[in-house]
N, C-alpha and C. Protein backbone atom coordinates (compact mmCIF):
# COMPACT_ATOMS: atom_id res chain seq x y z
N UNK A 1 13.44 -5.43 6.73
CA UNK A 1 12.08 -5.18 6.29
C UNK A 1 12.13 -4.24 5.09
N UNK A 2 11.66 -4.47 3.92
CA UNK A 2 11.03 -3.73 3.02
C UNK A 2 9.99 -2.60 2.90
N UNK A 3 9.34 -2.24 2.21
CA UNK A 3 8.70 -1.03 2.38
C UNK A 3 8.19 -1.08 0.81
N UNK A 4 6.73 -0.99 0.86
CA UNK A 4 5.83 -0.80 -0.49
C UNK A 4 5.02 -0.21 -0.83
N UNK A 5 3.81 0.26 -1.43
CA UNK A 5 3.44 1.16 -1.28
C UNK A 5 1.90 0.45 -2.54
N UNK A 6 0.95 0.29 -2.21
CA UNK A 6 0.09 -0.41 -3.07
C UNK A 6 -1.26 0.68 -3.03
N UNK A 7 -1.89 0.61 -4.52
CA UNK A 7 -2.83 1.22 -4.16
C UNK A 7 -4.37 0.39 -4.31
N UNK A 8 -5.09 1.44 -3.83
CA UNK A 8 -6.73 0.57 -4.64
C UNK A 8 -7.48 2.06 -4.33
N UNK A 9 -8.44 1.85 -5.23
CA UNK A 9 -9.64 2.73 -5.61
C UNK A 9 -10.48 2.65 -4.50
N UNK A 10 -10.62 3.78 -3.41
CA UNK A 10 -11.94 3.79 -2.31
C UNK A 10 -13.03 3.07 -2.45
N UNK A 11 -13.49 3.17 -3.73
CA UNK A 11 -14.45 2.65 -3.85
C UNK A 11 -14.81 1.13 -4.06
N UNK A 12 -13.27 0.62 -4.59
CA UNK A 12 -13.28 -0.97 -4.96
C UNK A 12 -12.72 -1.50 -3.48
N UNK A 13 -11.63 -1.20 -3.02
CA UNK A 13 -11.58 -1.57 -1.35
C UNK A 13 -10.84 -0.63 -1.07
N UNK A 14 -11.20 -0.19 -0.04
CA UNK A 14 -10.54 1.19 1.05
C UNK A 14 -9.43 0.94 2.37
N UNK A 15 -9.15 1.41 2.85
CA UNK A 15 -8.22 1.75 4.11
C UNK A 15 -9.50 0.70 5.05
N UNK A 16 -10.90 1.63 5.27
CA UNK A 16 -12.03 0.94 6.37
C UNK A 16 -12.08 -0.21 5.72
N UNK A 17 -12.24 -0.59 4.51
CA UNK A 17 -12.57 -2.19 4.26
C UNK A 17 -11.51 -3.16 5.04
N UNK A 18 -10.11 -2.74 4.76
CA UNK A 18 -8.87 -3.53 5.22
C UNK A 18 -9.43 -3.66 6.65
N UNK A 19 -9.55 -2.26 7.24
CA UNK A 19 -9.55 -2.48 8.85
C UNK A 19 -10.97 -3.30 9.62
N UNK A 20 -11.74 -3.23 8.55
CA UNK A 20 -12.83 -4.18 8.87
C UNK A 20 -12.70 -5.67 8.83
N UNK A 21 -11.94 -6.19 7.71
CA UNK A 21 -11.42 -7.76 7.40
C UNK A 21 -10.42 -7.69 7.78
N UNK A 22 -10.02 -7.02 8.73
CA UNK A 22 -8.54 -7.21 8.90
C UNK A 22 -7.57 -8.15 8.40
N UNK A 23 -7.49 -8.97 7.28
CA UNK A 23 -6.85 -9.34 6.68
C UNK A 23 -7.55 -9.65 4.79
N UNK A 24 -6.75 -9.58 4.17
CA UNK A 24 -7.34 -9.69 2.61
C UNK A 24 -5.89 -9.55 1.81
N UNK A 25 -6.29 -10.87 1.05
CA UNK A 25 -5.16 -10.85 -0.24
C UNK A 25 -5.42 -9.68 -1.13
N UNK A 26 -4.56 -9.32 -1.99
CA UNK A 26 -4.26 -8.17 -2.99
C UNK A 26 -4.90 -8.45 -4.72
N UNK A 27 -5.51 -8.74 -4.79
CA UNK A 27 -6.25 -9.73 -5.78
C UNK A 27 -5.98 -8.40 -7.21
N UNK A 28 -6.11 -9.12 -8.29
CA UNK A 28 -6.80 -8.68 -9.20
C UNK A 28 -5.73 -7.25 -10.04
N UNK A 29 -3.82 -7.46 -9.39
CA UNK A 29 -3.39 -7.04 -10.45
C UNK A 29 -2.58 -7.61 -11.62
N UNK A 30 -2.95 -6.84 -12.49
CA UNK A 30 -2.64 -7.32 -14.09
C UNK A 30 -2.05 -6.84 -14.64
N UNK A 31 -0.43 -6.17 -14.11
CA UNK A 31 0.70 -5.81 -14.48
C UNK A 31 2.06 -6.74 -14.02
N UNK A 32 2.90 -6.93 -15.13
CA UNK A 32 3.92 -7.53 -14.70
C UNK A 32 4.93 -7.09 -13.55
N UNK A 33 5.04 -5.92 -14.55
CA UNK A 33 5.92 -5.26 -13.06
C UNK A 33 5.22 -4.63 -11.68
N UNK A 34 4.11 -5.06 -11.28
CA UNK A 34 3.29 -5.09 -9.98
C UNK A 34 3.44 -5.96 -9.69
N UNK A 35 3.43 -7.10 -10.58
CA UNK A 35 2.94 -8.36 -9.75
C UNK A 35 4.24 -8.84 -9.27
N UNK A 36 5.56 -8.55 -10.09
CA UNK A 36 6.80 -8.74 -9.64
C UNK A 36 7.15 -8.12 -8.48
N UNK A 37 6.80 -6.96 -8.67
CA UNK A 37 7.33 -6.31 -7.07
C UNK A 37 6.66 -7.40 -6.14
N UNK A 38 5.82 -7.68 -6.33
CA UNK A 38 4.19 -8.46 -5.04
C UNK A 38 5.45 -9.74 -4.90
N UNK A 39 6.24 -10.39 -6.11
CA UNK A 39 6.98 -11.55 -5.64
C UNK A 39 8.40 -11.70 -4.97
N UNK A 40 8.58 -9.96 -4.71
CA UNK A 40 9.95 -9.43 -3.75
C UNK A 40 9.40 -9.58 -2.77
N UNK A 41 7.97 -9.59 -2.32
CA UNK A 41 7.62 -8.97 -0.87
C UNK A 41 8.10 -10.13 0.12
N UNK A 42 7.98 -9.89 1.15
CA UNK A 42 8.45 -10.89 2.54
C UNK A 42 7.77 -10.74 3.81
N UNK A 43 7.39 -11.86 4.38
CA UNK A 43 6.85 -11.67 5.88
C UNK A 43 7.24 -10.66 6.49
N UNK A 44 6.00 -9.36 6.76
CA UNK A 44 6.58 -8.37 7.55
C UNK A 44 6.90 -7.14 7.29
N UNK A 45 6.67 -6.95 5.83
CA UNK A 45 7.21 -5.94 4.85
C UNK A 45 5.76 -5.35 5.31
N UNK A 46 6.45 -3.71 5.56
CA UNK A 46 5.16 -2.62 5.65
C UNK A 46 4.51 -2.10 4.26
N UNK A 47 3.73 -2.04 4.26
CA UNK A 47 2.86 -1.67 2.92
C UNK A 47 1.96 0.11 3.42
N UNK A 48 2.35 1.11 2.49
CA UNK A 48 1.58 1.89 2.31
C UNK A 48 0.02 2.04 1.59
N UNK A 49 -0.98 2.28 2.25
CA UNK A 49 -2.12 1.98 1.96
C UNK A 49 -2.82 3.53 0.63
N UNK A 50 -2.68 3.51 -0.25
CA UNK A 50 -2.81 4.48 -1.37
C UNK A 50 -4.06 4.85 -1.56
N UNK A 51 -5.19 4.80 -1.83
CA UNK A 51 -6.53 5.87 -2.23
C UNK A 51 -6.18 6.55 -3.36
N UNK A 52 -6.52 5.62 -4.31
CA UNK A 52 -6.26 6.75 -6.09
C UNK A 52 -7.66 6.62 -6.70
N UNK A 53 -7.81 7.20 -7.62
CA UNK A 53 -8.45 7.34 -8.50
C UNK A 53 -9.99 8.00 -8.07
N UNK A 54 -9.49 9.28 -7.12
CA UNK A 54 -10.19 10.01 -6.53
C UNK A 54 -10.20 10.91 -6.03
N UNK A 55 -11.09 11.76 -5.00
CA UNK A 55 -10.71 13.99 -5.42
C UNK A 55 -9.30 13.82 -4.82
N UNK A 56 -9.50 13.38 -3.86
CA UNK A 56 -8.06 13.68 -3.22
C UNK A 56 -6.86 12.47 -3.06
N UNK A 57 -6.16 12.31 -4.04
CA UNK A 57 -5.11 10.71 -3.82
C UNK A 57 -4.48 10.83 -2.99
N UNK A 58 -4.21 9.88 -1.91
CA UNK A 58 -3.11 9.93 -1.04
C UNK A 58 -2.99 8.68 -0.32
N UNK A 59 -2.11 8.73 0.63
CA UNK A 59 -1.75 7.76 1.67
C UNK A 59 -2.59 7.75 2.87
N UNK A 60 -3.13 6.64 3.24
CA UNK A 60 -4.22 6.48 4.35
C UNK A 60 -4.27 5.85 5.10
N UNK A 61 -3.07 5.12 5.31
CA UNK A 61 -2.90 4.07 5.70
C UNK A 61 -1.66 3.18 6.00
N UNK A 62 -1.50 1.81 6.61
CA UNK A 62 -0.65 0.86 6.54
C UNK A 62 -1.39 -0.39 6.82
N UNK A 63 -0.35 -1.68 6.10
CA UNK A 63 -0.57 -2.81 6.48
C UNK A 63 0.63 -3.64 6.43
N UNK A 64 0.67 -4.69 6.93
CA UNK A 64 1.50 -5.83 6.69
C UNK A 64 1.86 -6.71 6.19
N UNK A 65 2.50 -7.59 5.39
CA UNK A 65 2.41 -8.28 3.91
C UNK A 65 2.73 -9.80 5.97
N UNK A 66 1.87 -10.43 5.54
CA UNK A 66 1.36 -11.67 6.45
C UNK A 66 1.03 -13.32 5.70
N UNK A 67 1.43 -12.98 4.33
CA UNK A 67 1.81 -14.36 3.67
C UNK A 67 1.99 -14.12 2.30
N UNK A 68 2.61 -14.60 1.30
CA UNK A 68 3.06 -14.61 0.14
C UNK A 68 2.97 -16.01 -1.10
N UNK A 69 3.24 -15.35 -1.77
CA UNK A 69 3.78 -16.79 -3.18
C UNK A 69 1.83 -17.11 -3.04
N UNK A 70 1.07 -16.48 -3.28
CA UNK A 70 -0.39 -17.13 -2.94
C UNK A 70 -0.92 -16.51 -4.88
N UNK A 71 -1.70 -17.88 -4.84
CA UNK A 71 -2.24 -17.41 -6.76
C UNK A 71 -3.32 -16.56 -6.25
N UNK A 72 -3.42 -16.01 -7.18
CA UNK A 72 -4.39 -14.54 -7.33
C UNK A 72 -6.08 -15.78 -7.56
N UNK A 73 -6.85 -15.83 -7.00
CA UNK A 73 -7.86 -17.04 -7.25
C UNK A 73 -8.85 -16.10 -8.62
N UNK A 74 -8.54 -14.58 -8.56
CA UNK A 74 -9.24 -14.25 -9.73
C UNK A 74 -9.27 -14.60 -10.91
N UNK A 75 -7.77 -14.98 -11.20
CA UNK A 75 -7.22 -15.27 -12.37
C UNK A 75 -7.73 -16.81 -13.00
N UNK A 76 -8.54 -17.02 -12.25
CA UNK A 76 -9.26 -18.40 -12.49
C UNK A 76 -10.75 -18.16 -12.49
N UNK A 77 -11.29 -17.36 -11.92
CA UNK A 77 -12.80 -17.18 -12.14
C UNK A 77 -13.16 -16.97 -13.16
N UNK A 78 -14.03 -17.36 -14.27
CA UNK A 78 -14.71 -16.87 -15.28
C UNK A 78 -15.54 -15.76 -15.51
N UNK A 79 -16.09 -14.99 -13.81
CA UNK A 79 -16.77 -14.50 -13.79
C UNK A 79 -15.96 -13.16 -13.54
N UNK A 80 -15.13 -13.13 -13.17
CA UNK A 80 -14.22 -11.93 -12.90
C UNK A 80 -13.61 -11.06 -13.91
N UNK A 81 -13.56 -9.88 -13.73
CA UNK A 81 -13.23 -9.06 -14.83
C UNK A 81 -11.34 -9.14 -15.14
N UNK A 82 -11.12 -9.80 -13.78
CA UNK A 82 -9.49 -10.48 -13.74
C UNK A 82 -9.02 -12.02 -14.49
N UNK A 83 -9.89 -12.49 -14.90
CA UNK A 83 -9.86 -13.57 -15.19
C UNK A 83 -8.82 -13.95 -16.72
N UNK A 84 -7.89 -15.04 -16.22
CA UNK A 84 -6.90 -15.11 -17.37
C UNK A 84 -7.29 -16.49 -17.83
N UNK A 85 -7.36 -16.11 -18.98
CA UNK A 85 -7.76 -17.68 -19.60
C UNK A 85 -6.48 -18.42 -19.95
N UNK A 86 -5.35 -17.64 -19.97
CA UNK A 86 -3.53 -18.29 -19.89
C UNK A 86 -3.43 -19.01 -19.00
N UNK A 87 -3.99 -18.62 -17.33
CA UNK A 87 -2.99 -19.18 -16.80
C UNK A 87 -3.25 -20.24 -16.43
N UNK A 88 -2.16 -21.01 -15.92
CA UNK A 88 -3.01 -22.73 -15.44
C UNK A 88 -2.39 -23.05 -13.70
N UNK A 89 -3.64 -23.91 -13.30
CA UNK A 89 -3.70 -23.85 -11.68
C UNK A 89 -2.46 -24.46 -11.55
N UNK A 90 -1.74 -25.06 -12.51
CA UNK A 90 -0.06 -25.74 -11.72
C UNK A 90 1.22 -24.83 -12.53
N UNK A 91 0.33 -23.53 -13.06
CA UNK A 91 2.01 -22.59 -13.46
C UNK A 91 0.81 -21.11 -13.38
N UNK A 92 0.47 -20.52 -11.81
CA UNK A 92 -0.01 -19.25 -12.70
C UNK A 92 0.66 -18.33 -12.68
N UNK A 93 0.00 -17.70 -13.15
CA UNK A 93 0.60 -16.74 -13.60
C UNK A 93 0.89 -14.86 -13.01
N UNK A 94 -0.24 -15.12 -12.05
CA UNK A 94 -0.51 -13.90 -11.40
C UNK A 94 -0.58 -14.25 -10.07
N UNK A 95 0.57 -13.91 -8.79
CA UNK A 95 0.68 -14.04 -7.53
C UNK A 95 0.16 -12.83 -6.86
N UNK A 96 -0.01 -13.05 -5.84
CA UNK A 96 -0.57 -11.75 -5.08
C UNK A 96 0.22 -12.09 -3.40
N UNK A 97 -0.11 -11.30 -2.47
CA UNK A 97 0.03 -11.31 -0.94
C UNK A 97 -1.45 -11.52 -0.07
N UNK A 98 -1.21 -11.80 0.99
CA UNK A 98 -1.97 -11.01 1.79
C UNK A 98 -1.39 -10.03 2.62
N UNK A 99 -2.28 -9.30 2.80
CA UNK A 99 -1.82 -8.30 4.11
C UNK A 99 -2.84 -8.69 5.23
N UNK A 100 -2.18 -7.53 6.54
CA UNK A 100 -2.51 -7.49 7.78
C UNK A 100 -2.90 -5.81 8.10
N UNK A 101 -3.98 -5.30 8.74
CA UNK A 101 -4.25 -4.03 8.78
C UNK A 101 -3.49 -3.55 9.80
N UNK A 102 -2.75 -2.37 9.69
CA UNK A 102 -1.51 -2.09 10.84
C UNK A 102 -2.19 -0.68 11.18
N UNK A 103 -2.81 0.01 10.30
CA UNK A 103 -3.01 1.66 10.78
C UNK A 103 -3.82 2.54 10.29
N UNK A 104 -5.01 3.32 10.49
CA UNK A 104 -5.61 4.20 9.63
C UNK A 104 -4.71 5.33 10.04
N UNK A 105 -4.42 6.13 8.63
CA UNK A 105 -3.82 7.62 9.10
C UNK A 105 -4.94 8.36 9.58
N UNK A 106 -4.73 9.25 10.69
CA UNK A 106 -5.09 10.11 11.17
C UNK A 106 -5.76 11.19 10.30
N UNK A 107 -4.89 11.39 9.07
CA UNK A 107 -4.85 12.61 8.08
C UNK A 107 -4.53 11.92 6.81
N UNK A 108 -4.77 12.08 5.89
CA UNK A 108 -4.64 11.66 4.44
C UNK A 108 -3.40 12.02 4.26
N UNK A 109 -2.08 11.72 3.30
CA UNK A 109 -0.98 12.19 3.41
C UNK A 109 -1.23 12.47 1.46
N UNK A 110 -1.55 13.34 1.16
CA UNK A 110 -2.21 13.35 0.09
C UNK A 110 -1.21 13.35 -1.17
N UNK A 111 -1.30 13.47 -2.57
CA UNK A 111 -0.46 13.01 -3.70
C UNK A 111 0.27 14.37 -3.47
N UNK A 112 -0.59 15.78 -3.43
CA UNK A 112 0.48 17.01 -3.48
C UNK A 112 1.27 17.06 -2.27
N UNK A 113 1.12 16.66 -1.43
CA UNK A 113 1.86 16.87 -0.20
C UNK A 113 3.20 15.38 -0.50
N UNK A 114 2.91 14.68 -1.09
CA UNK A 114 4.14 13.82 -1.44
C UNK A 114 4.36 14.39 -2.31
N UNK A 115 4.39 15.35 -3.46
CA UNK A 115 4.91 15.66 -4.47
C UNK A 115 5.87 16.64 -3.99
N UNK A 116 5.10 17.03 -2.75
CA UNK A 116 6.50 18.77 -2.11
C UNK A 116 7.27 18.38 -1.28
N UNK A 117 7.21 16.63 -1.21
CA UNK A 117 8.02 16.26 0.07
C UNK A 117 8.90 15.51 -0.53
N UNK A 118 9.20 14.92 -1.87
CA UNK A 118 9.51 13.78 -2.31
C UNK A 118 9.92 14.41 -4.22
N UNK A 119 11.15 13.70 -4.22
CA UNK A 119 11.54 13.95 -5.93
C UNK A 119 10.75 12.72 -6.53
N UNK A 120 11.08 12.70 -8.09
CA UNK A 120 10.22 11.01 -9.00
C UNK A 120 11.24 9.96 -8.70
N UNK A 121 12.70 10.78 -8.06
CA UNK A 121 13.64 9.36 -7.70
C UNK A 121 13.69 8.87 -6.59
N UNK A 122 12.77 9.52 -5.70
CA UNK A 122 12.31 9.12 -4.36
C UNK A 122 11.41 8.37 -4.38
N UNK A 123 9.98 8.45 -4.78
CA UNK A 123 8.87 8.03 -4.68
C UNK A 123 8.19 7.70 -5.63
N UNK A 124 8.59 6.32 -6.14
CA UNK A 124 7.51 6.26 -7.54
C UNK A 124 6.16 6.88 -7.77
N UNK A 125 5.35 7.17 -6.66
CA UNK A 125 4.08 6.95 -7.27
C UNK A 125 3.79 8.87 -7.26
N UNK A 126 5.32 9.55 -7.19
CA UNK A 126 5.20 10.98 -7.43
C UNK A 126 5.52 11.23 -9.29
N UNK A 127 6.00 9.93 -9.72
CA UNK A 127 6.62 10.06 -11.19
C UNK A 127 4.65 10.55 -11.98
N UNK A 128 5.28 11.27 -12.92
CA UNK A 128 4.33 11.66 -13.65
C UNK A 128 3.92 10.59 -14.74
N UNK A 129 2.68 10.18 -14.64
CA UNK A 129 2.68 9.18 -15.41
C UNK A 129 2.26 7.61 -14.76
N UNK A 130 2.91 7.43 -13.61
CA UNK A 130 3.23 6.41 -12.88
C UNK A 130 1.65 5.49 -13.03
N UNK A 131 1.60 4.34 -13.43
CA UNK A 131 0.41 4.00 -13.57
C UNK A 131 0.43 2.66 -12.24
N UNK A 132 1.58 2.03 -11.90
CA UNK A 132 1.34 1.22 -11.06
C UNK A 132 1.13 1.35 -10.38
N UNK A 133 0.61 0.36 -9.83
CA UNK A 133 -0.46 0.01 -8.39
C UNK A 133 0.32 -1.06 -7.32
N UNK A 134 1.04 -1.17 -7.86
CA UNK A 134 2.16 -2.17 -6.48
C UNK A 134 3.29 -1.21 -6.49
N UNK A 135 4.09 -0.73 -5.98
CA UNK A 135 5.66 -0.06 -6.40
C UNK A 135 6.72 -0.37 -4.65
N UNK A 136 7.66 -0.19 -4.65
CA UNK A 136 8.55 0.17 -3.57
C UNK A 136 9.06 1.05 -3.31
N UNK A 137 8.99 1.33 -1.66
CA UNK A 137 9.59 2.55 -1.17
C UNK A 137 10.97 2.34 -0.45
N UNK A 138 11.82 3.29 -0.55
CA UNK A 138 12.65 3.36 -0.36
C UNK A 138 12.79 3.29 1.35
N UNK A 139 13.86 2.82 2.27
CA UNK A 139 13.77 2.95 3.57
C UNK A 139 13.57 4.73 4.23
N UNK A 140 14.53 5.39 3.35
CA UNK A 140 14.65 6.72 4.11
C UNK A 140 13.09 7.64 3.64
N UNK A 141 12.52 7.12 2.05
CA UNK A 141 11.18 7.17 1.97
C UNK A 141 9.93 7.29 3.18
N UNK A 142 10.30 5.82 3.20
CA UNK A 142 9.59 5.76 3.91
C UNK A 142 9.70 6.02 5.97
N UNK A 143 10.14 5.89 6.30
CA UNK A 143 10.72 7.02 7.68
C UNK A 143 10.26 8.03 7.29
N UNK A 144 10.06 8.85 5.98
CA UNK A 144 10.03 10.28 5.87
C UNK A 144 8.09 10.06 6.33
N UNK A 145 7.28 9.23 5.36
CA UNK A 145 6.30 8.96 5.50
C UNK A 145 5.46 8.96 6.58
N UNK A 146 6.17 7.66 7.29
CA UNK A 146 5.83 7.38 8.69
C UNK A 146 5.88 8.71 9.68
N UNK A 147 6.93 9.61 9.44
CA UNK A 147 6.75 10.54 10.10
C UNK A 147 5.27 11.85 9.98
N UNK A 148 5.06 12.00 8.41
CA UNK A 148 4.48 12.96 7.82
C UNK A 148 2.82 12.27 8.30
N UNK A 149 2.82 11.53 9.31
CA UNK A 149 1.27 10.14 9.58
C UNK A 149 0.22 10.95 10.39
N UNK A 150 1.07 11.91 11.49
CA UNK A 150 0.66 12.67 12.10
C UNK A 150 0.46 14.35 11.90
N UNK A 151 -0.10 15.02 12.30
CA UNK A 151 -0.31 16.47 12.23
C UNK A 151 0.76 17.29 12.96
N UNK A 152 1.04 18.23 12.59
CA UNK A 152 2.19 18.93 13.12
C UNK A 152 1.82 19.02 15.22
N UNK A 153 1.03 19.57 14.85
CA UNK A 153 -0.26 19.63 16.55
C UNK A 153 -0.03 18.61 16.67
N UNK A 154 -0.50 17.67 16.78
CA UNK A 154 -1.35 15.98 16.96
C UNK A 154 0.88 15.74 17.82
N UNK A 155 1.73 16.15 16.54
CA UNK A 155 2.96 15.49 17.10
C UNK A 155 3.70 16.72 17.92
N UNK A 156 3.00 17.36 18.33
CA UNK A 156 3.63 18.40 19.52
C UNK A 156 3.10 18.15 20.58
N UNK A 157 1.53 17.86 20.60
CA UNK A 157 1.40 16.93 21.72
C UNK A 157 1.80 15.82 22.75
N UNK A 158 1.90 15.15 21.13
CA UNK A 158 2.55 13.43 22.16
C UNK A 158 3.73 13.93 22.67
N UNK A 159 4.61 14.86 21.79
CA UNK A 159 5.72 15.39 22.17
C UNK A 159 5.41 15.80 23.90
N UNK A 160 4.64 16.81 23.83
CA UNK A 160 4.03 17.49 25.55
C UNK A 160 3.89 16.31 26.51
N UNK A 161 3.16 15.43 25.83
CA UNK A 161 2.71 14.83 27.21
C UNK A 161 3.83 13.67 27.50
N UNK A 162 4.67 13.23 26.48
CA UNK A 162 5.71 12.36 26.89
C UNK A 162 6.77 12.90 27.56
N UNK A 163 7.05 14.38 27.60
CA UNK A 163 7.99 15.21 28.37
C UNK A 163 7.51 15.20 29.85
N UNK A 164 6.06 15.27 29.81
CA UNK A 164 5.37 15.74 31.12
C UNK A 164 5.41 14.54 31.97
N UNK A 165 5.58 13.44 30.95
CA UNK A 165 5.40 11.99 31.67
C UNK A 165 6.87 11.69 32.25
N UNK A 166 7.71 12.57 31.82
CA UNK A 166 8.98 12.19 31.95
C UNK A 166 10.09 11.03 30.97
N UNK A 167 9.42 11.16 30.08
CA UNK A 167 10.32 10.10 29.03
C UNK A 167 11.51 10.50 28.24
């Protein structure tokens, strides 16, 4: 399994939108090297759910990449602000995924708190500058992530009560 890390604007679709449609293709990016990463992905690959271009950026989330090689249908609308007048329905040009909604974080895992947890050769989307919106995470990345999902409390708990349970 792979590990990615995609973002979108709260306001254009959120963490709650995903978990409401529980499923939705990735529509509407218009970078090469995004859309390339989008054509590494594979059944099953975890996706980090991002929140940019707002007070607080961070991680909010997960989902599941649940089908691939799919044309971006924006890239054909006229009416869309995605719309490529290049590409053609038997070579396009812009692929996307779908995902599957796997998780709301508990806690925002926010851009400064990946910046004190993570170098720019760890975590692309800590590079200064970093403008993409699709990128990949590294395995030990991401483990670090998955861990950082919960609150220090929140994971001394489960800790408590799985001792108490005897596990």
């Amino acid at each position: 399994m792979n590990y990615w890390l995609m973002k979108s604007e709260p306001d254009v679709y959120s963490i709650a939108d995903l978990k409401l449609d529980i499923f939705s293709i990735w529509d509407g990016v218009r970078n090469y090297q995004a859309r390339n990463f989008m054509r590494q992905m594979s059944l099953g690959d975890l996706v980090f759910f991002y929140h940019s271009n707002t007070k607080i950026p961070g991680i909010v989330g997960s989902a599941r990449v649940v089908e691939t090689g799919i044309a971006d249908p924006t890239q054909f609308d006229m009416n869309s602000e995605y719309y490529d007048a290049k590409s053609q329905f038997d070579a396009p040009r812009w692929q996307t995924v779908r995902v599957e909604f796997v998780e709301e974080f508990v806690n925002l895992i926010s851009l400064d708190e990946l910046k004190a947890k993570f170098g720019a050769d760890e975590l692309l989307v800590v590079r200064k500058g970093n403008r993409l919106s699709v990128m990949p995470v590294s395995e030990n990345a991401a483990q670090k992530i998955l861990k950082m999902r919960y609150p220090a409390v929140e994971t001394a708990a489960i800790q408590t009560k799985s001792a108490a349970e005897g596990d």
